[in-house]
Each structure stands twice: as structure tokens, then as C-alpha cells.
C-alpha atoms as a PDB file:
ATOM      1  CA  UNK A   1       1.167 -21.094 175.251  1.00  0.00           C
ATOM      2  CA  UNK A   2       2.044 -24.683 174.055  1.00  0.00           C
ATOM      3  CA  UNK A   3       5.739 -23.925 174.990  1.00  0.00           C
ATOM      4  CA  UNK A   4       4.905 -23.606 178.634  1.00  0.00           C
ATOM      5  CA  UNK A   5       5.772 -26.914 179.513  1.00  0.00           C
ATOM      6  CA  UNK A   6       2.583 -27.815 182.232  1.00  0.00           C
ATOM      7  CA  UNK A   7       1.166 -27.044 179.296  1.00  0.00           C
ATOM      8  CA  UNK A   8       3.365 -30.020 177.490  1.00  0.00           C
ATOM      9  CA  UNK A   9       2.666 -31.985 180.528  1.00  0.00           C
ATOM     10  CA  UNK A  10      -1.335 -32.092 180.357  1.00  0.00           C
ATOM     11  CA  UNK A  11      -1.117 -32.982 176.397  1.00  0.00           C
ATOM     12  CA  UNK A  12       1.036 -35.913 177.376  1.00  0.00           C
ATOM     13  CA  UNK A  13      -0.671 -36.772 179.865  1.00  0.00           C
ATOM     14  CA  UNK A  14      -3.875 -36.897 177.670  1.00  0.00           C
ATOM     15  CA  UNK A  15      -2.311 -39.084 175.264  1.00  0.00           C
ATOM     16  CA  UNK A  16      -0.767 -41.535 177.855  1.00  0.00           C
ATOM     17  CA  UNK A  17      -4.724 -41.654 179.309  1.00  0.00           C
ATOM     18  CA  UNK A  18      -5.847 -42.149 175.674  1.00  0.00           C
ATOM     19  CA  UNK A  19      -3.232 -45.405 175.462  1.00  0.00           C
ATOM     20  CA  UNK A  20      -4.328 -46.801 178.545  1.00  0.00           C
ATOM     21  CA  UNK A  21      -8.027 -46.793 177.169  1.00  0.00           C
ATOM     22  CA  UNK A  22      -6.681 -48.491 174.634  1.00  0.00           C
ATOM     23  CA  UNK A  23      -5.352 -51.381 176.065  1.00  0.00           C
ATOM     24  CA  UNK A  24      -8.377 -51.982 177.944  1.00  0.00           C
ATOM     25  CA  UNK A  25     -10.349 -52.466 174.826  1.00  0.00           C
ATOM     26  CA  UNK A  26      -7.967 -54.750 173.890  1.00  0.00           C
ATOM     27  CA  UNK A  27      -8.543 -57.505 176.782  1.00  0.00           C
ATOM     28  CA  UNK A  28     -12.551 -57.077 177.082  1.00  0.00           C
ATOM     29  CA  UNK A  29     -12.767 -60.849 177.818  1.00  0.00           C
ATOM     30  CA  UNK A  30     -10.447 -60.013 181.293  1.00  0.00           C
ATOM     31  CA  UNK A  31     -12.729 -58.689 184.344  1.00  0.00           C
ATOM     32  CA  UNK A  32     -12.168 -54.795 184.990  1.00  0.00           C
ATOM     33  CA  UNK A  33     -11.558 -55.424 188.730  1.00  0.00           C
ATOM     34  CA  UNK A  34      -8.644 -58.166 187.375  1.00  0.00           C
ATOM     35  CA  UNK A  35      -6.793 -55.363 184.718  1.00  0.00           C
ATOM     36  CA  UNK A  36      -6.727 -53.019 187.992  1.00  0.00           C
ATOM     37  CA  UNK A  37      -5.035 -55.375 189.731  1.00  0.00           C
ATOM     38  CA  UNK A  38      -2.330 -55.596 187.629  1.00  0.00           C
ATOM     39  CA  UNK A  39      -2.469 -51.589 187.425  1.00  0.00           C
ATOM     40  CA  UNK A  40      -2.123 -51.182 191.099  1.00  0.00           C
ATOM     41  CA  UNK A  41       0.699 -53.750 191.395  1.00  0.00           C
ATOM     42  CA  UNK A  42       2.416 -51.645 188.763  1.00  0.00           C
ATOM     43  CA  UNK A  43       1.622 -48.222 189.871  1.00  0.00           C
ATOM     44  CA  UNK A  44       1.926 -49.007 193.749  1.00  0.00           C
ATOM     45  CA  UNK A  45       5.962 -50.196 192.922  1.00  0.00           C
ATOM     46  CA  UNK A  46       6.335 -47.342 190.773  1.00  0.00           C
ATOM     47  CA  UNK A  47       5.428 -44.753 193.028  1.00  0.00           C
ATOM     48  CA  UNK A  48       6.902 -45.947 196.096  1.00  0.00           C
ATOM     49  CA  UNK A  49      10.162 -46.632 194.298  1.00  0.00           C
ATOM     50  CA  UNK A  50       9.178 -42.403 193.062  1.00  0.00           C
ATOM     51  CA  UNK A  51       8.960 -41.903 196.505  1.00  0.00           C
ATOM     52  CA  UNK A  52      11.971 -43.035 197.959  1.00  0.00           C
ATOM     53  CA  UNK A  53      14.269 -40.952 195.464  1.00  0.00           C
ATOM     54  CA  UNK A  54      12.906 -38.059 196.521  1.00  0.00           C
ATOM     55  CA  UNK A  55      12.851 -38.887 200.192  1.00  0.00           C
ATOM     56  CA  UNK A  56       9.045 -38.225 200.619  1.00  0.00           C
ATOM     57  CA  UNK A  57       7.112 -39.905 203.494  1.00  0.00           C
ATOM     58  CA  UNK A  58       4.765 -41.871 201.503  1.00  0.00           C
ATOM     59  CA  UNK A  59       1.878 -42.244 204.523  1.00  0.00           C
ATOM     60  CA  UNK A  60       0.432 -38.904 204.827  1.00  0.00           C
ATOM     61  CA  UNK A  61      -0.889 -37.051 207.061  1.00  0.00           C
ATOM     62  CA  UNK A  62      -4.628 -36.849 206.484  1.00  0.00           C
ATOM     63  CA  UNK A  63      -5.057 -40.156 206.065  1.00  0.00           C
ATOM     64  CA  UNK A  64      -9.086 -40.566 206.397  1.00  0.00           C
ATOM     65  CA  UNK A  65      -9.280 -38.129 202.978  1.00  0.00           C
ATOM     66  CA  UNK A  66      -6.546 -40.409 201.410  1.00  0.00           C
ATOM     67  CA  UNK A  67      -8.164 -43.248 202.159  1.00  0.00           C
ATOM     68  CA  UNK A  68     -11.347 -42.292 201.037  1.00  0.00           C
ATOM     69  CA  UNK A  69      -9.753 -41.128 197.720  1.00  0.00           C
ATOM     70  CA  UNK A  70      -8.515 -44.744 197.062  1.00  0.00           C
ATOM     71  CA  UNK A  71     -11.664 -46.178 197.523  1.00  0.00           C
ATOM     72  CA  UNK A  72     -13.569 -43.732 195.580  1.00  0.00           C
ATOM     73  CA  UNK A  73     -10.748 -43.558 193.015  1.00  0.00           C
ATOM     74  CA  UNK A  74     -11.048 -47.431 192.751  1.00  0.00           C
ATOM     75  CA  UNK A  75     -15.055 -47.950 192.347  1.00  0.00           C
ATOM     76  CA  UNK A  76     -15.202 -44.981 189.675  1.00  0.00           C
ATOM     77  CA  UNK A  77     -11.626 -47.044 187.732  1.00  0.00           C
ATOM     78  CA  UNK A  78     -13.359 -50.443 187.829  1.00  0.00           C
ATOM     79  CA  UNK A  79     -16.865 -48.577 186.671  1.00  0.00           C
ATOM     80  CA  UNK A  80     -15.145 -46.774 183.627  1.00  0.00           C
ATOM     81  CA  UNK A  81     -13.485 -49.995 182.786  1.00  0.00           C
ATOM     82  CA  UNK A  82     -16.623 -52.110 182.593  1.00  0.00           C
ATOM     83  CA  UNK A  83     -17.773 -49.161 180.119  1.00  0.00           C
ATOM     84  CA  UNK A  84     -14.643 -49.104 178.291  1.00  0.00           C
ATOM     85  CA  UNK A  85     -15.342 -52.801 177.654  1.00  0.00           C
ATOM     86  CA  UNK A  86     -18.815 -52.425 176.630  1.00  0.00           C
ATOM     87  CA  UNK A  87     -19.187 -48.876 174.993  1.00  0.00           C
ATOM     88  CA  UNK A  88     -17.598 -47.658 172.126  1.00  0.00           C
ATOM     89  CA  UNK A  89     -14.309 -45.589 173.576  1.00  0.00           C
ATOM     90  CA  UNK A  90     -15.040 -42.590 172.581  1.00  0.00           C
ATOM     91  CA  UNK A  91     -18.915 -42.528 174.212  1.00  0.00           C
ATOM     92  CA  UNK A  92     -17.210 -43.960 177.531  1.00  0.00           C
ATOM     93  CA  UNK A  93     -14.662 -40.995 178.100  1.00  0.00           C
ATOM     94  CA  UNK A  94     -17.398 -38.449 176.879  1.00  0.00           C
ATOM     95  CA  UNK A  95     -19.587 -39.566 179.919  1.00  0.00           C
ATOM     96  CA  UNK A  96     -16.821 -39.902 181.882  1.00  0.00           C
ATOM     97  CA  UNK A  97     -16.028 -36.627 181.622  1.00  0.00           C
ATOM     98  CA  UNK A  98     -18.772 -35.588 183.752  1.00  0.00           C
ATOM     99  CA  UNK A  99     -17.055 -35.723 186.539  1.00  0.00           C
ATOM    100  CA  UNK A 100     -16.301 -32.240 186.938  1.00  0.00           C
ATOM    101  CA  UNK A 101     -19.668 -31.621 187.354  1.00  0.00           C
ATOM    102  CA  UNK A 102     -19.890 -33.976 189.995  1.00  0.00           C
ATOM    103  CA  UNK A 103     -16.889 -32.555 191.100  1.00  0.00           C
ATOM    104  CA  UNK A 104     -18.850 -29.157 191.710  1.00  0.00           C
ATOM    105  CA  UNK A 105     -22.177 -30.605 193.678  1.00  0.00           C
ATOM    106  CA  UNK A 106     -20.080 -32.515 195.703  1.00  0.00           C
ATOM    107  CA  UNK A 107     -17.600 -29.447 196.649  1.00  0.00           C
ATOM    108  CA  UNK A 108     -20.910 -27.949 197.831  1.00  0.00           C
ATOM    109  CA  UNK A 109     -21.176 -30.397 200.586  1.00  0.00           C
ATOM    110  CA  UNK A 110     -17.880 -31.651 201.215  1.00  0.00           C
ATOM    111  CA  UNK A 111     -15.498 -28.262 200.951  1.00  0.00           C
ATOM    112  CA  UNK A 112     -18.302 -25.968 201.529  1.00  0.00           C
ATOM    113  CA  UNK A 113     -17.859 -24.229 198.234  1.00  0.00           C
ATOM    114  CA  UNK A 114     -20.668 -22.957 196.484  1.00  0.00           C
ATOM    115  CA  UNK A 115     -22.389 -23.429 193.273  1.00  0.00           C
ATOM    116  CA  UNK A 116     -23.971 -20.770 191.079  1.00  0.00           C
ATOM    117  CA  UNK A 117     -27.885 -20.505 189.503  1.00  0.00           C
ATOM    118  CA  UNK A 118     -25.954 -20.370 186.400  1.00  0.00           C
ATOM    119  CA  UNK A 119     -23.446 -23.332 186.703  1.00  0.00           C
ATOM    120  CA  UNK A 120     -27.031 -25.864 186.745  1.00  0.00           C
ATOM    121  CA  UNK A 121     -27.837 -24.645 183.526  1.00  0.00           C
ATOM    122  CA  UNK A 122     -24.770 -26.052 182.261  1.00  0.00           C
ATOM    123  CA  UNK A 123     -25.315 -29.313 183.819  1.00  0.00           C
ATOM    124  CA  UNK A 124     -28.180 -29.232 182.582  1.00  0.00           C
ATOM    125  CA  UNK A 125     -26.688 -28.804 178.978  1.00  0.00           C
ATOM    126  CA  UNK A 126     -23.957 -31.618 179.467  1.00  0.00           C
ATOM    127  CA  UNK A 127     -26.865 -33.776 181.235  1.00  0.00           C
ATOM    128  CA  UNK A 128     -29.305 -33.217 177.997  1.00  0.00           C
ATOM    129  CA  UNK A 129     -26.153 -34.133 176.093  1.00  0.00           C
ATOM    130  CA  UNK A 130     -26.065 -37.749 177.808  1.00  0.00           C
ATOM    131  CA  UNK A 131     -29.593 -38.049 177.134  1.00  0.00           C
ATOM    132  CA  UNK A 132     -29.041 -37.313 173.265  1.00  0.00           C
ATOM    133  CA  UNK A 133     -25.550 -40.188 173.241  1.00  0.00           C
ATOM    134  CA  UNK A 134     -27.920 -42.951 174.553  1.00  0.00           C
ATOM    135  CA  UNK A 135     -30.905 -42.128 172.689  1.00  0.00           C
ATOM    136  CA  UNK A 136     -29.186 -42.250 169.620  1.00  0.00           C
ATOM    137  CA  UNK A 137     -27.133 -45.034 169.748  1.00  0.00           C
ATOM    138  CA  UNK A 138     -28.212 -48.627 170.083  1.00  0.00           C
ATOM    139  CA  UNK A 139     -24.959 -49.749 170.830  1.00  0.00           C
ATOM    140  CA  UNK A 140     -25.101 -48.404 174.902  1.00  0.00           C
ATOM    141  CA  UNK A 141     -27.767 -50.481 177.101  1.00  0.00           C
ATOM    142  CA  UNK A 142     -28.720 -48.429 180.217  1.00  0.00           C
ATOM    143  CA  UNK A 143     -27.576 -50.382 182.379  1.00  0.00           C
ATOM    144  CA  UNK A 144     -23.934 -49.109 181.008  1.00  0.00           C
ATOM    145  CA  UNK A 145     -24.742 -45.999 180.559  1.00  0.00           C
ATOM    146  CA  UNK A 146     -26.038 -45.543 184.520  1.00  0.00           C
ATOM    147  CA  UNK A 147     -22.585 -47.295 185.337  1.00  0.00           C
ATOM    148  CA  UNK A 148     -20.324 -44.768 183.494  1.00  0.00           C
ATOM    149  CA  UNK A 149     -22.400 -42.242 185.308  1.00  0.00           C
ATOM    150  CA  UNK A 150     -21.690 -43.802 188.151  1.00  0.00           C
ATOM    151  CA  UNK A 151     -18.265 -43.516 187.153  1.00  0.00           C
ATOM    152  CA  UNK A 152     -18.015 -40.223 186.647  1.00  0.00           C
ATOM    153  CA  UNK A 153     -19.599 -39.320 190.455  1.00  0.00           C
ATOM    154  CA  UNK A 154     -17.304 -41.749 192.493  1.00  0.00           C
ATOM    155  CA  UNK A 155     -14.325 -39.607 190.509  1.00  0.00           C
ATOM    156  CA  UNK A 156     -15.640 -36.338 191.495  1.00  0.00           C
ATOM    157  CA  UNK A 157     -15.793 -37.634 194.904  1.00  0.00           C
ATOM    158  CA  UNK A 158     -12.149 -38.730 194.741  1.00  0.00           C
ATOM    159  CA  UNK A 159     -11.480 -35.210 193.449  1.00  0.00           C
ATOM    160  CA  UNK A 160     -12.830 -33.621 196.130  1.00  0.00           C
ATOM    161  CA  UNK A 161     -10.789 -35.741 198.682  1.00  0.00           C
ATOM    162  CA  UNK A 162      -8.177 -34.640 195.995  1.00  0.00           C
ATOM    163  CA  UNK A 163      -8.502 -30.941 197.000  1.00  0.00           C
ATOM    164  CA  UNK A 164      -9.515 -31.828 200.847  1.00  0.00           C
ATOM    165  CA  UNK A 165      -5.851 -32.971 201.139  1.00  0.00           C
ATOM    166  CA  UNK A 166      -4.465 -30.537 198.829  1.00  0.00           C
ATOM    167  CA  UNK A 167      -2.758 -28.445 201.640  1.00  0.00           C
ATOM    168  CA  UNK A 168      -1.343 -31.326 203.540  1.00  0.00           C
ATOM    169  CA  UNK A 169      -0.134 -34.098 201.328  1.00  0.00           C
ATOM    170  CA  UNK A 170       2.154 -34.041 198.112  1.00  0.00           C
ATOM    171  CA  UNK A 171       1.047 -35.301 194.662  1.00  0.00           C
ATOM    172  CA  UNK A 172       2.499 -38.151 194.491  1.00  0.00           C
ATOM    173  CA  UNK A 173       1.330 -38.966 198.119  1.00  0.00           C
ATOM    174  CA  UNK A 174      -2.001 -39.089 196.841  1.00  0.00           C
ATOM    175  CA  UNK A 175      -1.059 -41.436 193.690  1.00  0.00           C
ATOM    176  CA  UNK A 176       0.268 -43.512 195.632  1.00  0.00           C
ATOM    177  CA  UNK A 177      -2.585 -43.824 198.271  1.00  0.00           C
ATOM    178  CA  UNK A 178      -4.745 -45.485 194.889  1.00  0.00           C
ATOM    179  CA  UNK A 179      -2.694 -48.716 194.691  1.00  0.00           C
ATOM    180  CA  UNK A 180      -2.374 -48.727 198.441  1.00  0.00           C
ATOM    181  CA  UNK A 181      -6.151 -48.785 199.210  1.00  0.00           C
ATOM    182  CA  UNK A 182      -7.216 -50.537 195.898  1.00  0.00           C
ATOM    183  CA  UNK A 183      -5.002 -53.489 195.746  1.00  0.00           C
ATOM    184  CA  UNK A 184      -6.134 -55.293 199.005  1.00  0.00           C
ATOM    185  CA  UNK A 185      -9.934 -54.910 197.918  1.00  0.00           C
ATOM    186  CA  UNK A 186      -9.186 -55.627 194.377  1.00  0.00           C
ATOM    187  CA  UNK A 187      -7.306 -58.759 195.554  1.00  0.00           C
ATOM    188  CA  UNK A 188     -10.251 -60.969 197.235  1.00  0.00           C
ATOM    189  CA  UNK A 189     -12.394 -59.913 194.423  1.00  0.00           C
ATOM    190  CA  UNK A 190      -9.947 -61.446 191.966  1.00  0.00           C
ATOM    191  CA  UNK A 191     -10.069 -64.833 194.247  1.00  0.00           C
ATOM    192  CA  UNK A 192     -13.819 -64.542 193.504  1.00  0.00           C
ATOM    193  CA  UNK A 193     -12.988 -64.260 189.441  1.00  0.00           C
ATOM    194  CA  UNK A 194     -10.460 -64.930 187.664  1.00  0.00           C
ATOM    195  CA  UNK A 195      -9.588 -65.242 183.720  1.00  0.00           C
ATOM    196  CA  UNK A 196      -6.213 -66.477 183.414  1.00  0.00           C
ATOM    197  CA  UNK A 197      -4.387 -63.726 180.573  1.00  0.00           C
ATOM    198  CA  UNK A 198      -2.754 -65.629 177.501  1.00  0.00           C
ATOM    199  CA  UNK A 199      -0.694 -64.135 174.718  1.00  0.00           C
ATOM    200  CA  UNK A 200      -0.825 -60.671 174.183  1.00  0.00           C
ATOM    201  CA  UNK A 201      -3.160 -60.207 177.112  1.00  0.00           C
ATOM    202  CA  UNK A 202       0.085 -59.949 179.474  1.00  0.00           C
ATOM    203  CA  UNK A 203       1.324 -57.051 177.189  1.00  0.00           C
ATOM    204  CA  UNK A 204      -2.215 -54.648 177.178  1.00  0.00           C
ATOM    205  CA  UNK A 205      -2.420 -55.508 180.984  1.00  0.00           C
ATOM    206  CA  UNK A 206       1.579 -54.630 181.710  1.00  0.00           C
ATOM    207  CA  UNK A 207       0.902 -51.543 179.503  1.00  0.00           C
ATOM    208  CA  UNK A 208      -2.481 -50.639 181.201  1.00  0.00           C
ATOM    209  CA  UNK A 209      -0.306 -49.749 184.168  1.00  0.00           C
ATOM    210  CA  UNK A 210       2.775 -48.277 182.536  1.00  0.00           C
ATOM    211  CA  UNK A 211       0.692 -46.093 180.738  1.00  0.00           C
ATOM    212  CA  UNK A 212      -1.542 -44.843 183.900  1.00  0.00           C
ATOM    213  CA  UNK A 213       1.821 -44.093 185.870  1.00  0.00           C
ATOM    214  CA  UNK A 214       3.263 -42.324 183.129  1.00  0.00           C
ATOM    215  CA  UNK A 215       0.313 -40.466 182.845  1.00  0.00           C
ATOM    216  CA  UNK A 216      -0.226 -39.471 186.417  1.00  0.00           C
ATOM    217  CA  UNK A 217       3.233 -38.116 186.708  1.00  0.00           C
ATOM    218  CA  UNK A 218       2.385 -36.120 183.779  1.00  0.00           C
ATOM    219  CA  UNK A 219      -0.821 -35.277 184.953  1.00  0.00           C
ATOM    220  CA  UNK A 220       0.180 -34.214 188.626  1.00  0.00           C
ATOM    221  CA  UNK A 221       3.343 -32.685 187.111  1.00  0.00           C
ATOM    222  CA  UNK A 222       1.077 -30.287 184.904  1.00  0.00           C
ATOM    223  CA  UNK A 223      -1.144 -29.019 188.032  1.00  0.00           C
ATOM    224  CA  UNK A 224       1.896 -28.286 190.173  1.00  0.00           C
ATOM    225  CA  UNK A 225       3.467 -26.051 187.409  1.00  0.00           C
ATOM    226  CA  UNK A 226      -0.102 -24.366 185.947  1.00  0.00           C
ATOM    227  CA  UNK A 227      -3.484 -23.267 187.556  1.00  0.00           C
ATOM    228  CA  UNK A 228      -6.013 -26.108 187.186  1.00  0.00           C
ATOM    229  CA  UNK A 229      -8.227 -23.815 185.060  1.00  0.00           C
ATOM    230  CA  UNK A 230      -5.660 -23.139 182.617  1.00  0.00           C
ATOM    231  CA  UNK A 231      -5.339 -26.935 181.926  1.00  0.00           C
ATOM    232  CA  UNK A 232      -8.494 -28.664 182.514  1.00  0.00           C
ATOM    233  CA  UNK A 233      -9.687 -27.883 179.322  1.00  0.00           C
ATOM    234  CA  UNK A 234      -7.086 -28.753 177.405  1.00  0.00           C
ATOM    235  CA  UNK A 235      -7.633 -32.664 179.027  1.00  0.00           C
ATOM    236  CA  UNK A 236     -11.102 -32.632 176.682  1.00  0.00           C
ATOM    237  CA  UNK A 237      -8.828 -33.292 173.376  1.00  0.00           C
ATOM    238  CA  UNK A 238      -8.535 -36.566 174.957  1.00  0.00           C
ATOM    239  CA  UNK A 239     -12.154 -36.417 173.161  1.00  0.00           C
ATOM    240  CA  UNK A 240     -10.768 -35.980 169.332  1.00  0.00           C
ATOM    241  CA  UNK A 241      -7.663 -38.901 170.163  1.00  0.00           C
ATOM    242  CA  UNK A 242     -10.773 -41.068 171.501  1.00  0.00           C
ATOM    243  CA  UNK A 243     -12.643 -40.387 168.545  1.00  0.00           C
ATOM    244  CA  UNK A 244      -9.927 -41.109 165.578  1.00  0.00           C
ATOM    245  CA  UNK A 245      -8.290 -44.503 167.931  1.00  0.00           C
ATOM    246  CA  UNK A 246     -12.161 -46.132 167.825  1.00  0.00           C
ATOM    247  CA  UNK A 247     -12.692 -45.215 164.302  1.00  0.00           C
ATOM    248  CA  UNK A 248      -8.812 -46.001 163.115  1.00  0.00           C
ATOM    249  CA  UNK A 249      -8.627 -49.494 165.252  1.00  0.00           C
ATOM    250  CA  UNK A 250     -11.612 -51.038 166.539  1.00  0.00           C
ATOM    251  CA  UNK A 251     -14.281 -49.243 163.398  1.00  0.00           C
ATOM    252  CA  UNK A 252     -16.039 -47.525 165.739  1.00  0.00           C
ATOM    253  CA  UNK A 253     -18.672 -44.949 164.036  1.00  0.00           C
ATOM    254  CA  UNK A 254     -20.556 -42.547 165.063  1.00  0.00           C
ATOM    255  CA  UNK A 255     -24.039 -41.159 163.687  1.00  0.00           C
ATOM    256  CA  UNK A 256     -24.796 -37.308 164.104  1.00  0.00           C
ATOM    257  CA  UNK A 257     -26.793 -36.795 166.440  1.00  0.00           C
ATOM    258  CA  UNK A 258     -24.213 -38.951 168.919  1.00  0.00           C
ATOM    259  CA  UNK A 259     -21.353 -36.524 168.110  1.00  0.00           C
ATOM    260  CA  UNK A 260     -24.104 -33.529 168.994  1.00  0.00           C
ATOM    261  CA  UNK A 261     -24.322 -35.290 172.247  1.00  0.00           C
ATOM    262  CA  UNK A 262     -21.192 -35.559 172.559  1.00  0.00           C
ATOM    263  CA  UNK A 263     -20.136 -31.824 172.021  1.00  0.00           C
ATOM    264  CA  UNK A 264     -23.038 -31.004 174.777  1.00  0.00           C
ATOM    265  CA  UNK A 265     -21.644 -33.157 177.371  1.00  0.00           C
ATOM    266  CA  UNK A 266     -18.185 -31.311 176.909  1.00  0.00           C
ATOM    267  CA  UNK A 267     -19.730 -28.080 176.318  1.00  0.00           C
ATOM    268  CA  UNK A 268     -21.433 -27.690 179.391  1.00  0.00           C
ATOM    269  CA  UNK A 269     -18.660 -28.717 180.790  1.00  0.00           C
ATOM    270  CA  UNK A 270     -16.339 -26.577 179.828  1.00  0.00           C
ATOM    271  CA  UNK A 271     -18.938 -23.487 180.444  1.00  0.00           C
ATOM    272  CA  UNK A 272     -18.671 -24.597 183.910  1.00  0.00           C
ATOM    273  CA  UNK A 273     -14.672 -24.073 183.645  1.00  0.00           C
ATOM    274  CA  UNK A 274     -14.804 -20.895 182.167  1.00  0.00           C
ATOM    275  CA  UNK A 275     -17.260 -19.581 184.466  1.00  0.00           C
ATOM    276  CA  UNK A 276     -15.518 -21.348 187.584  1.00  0.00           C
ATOM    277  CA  UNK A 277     -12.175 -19.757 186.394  1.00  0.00           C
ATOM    278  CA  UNK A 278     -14.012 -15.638 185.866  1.00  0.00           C
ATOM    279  CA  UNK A 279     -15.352 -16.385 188.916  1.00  0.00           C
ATOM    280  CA  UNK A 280     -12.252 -17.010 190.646  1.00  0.00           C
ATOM    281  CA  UNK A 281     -10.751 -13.382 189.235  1.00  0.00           C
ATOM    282  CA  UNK A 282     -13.634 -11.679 190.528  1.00  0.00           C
ATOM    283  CA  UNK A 283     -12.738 -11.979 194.121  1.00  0.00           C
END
């Protein structure tokens, strides 16, 4: 299985996603709306540069979804950033990873594809599991925690746009659309507030963005060569990397009952995959 390389693909994409968290810990005194500017400048050269090699018209042609997905895509980013900043990592890209179950409720309005009496148990699980992480831990004000949820919706919205455009626009199309849409917006709120970067801030930020466009191509690379439910799983080890790089580097710990909240959040999750992907074979 691990030979197959989408398979390669997703696990370096995972990593890549992993080292971009990273370097966002690294700056927390630099406003999350000011490290996505420097990640849009980055990725928006990158891909359009991508695009040009391959002769690809980089404007699409549904461009209300794509538009949509940049905006979306940009308030969930500048959310998960502000957690990444205030959270310990790990507990930020647990409840980030609710977005596939946003994902779901929203395909229900927005695709027309419906959910199961079974698939909001699971949510229910993953939701209970949320409940547990901030309970337990001192360390996440509520305020935080209803932003990283807030995260994790505005993503499965962007998804959703993701798989509204699906048919008409390729991959990279859509990465690029992020940078497009983002950078304008993200530019008047950085004449609003701005920390000047010193030292090795220039490196995380440059990196921030190397790292998301490396990831990306991985990332879109892996869904064009395997079925999204063979793969989306395997995204959740970005869990264990999150885990050992907060513990390892900024002595981030983690009582019991946090990593039990934890493993509900991604089990319910990943019930929902399974049962999406049976589901799917049944008709």
C-alpha cells in the first residue's frame, strides 16, 4: 500500500502541513492575517509560475465557487493561525480536523448530498471529544476554542466549493484561486496592523509559504492519483507528528483525559470516512 505513490504523496504532504504549523508557532508575536500575507505572496508566484509550464488557464471557469473558496479558505487559514498561536499545536490541528464533519452538513445544503441517522452519532462522538480537550485543559480559553471551531466550518465550506468545482476546474486552478482572493483582503488588513519581522522571523514566515506550496502540490497530487477515501485517513497521522513536534520543541504536555479527547475527535471522524466510503460501494 505505502508503495503506491498517492499514497507517498498524502504522507508528504502531512509532514510538509506539520512544518508549516511549525513555523507559525515560531513567530506568535506576528498577526495571523500578516504570516498569510507573506504565504499568499509566496504561493500566488508559485502557482502561477506552476501554471504557466503546464500551459493551464489559471482563471477558471466557475469563478463564483472559486471565489468563494478563497474567501472561505482565507477566514478558516487566519482562524487556525490565531489557534496555532494560542493553543498548544497538537489541540489546534485536533479541532481543526473537524472539518470533515462540517464538510458533510454543509454538502447537505450546498451539493445536495445527504447525510445518514448514523453519521450524527459520530459527530456527536468527535463533538463530545471537543468538549472533553477544553474541559480538561486550562491552557485553551473559549474564546479559542469557538475560533478553531470556527476554523474548522469556514474549511468545510471551502471544501465544498472544492468539490462544487471539481468537474470544471483543475487542481491547481483552485490553489491558485487562495492567494488570488486572499491577498487583496489580507493586504488592507495588514495596513491596519503591522509588526515589522526581525531576525529569524523572515525565515519561519518565508518557510510558512514554502512549506504550504509544497504541501498542496503534494496534497492535490495525492487526490488526483487515489480515491479521497483511501487517503483521508491517512492525513490524521498529522495527529502523532503534532503530538511528538509540541512535546520535542516547544514542551508541550498533555494530561489523559486531553489525549481521550483527542482520539474522540478523530475517531468520530474517521467513522464518518469509513462509513462515507461503504456507503459509496453500496450503490
Amino acid at each position: 500500500m505505502f508503495s503506491r505513490p498517492g499514497i507517498k504523496y498524502i504522507l508528504l504532504a502531512t509532514i510538509f502541513f506539520q512544518l508549516m504549523n511549525t513555523c507559525v508557532k515560531f513567530v506568535p508575536h506576528i498577526p495571523a492575517h500578516q504570516i498569510i500575507f507573506f504565504r499568499s505572496i509566496i504561493s500566488l508566484c508559485a502557482s502561477f509560475i506552476h501554471l504557466k509550464i503546464l500551459h493551464i488557464h489559471p482563471w477558471g471557469n466557475h469563478k463564483v465557487a472559486l471565489i468563494l473558496r478563497g474567501i472561505f479558505g482565507m477566514a478558516s487559514l487566519t482562524a487556525f493561525f490565531i489557534t496555532l498561536q494560542r493553543m498548544p499545536l497538537a489541540t489546534a490541528v485536533t479541532i481543526q480536523y473537524l472539518s470533515p464533519i462540517f464538510t458533510i452538513i454543509f454538502a447537505t445544503y450546498i451539493l445536495g448530498e445527504k447525510s445518514k441517522p448514523l453519521q450524527y452519532l459520530f459527530f456527536i462522538i468527535s463533538f463530545a471529544g471537543v468538549v472533553i480537550v477544553r474541559g480538561f485543559d486550562d491552557r485553551i480559553a473559549t474564546n479559542d476554542l469557538i475560533l478553531g471551531i470556527l476554523s474548522a466550518m469556514f474549511s468545510g465550506l471551502a471544501y465544498n466549493m472544492i468539490r462544487k468545482s471539481r468537474n470544471t476546474e483543475h487542481p491547481l486552478v483552485v490553489v491558485f484561486y487562495f492567494p488570488l482572493v486572499a491577498l487583496p483582503i489580507i493586504s488592507v488588513w495588514c495596513l491596519t496592523e503591522w509588526v515589522n519581522p526581525v531576525g529569524w522571523d523572515w525565515l519561519f514566515l518565508i518557510l510558512t509559504g514554502v512549506f504550504t506550496q509544497i504541501a498542496q502540490v503534494f496534497m492535490t497530487k495525492a487526490y488526483q492519483l487515489e480515491k479521497a477515501s483511501t487517503i483521508s485517513g491517512l492525513q490524521y497521522l498529522g495527529l502523532i507528528y503534532s503530538l511528538s513536534i509540541g512535546y520535542l520543541i516547544f514542551d508541550e504536555t498533555y494530561s489523559w483525559l486531553s489525549l481521550v479527547g483527542m482520539a474522540l475527535i478523530v475517531t468520530g471522524i474517521l467513522f464518518n470516512l469509513f462509513y462515507e466510503k461503504i456507503k459509496a460501494k453500496t450503490l
